[in-house]
Protein backbone atom coordinates (compact mmCIF):
# COMPACT_ATOMS: atom_id res chain seq x y z
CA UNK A 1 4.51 -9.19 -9.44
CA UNK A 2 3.77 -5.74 -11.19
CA UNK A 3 1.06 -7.64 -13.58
CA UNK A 4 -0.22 -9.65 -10.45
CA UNK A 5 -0.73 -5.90 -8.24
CA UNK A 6 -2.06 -4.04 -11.87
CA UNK A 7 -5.13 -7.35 -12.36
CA UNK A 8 -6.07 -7.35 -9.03
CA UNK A 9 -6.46 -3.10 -8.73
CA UNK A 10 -8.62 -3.32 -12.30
CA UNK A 11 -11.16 -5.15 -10.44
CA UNK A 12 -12.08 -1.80 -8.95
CA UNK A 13 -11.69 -3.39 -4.88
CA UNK A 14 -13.33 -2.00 -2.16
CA UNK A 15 -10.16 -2.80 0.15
CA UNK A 16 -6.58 -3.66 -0.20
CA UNK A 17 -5.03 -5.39 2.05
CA UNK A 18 -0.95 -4.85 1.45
CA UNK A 19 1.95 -6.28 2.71
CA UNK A 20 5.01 -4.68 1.85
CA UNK A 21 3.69 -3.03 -1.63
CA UNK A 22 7.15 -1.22 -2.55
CA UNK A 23 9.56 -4.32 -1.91
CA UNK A 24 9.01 -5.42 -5.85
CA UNK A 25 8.55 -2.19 -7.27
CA UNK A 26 11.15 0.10 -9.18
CA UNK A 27 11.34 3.98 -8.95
CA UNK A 28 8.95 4.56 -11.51
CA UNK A 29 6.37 1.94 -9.87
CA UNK A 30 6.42 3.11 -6.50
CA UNK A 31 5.57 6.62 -7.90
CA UNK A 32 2.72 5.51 -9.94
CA UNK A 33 1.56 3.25 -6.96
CA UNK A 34 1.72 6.35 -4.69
CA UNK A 35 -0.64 8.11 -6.98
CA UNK A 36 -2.71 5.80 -6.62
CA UNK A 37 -2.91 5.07 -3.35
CA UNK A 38 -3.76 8.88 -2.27
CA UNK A 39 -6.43 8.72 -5.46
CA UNK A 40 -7.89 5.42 -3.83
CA UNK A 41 -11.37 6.27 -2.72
CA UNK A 42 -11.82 3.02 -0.57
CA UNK A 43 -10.01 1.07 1.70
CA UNK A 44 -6.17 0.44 2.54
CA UNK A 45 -4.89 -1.74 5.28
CA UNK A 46 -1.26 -1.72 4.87
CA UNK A 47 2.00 -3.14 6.23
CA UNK A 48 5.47 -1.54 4.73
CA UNK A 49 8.46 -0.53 6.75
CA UNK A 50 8.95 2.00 3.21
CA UNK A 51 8.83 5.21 5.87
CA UNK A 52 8.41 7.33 2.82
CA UNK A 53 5.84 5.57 0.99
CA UNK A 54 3.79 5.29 4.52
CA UNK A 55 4.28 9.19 4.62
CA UNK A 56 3.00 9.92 1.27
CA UNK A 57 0.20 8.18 0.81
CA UNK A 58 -1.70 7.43 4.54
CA UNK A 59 -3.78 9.69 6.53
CA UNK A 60 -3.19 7.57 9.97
CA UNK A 61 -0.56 5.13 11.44
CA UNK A 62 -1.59 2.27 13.50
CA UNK A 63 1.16 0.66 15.19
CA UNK A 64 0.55 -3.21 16.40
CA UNK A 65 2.96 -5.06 19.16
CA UNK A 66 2.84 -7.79 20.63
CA UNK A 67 1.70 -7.50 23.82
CA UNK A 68 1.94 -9.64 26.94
CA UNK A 69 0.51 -12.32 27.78
């Protein structure tokens, strides 16, 4: 999973679209990707119930429910 996520951010994209980054990610991983995240100059649409990993690295929290119908 780490060499899937590290492939598809080397082709430089313009937006991510992540569900659930942290879920297959050790310490050390979740650090890095954090860094990267808040160093990301494009894009990120991102689902994660990781409360700390929404904190550090998003400016703004949408939150989605279902609604009715």
């Amino acid at each position: 999973m780490k060499l899937k996520l590290i492939n598809v951010l080397l082709d430089d994209p313009t937006l991510l679209l992540i569900d659930e980054p942290t879920n297959h990610l050790d310490i050390d991983g979740i650090m890095w990707f954090e860094h990267f995240i808040r160093h990301f100059d494009n894009s990120v649409i991102m689902i994660s119930h990781d409360r700390e990993f929404i904190n550090n690295t998003v400016d703004e929290v949408w939150e989605m429910e279902k609604g009715i119908t």
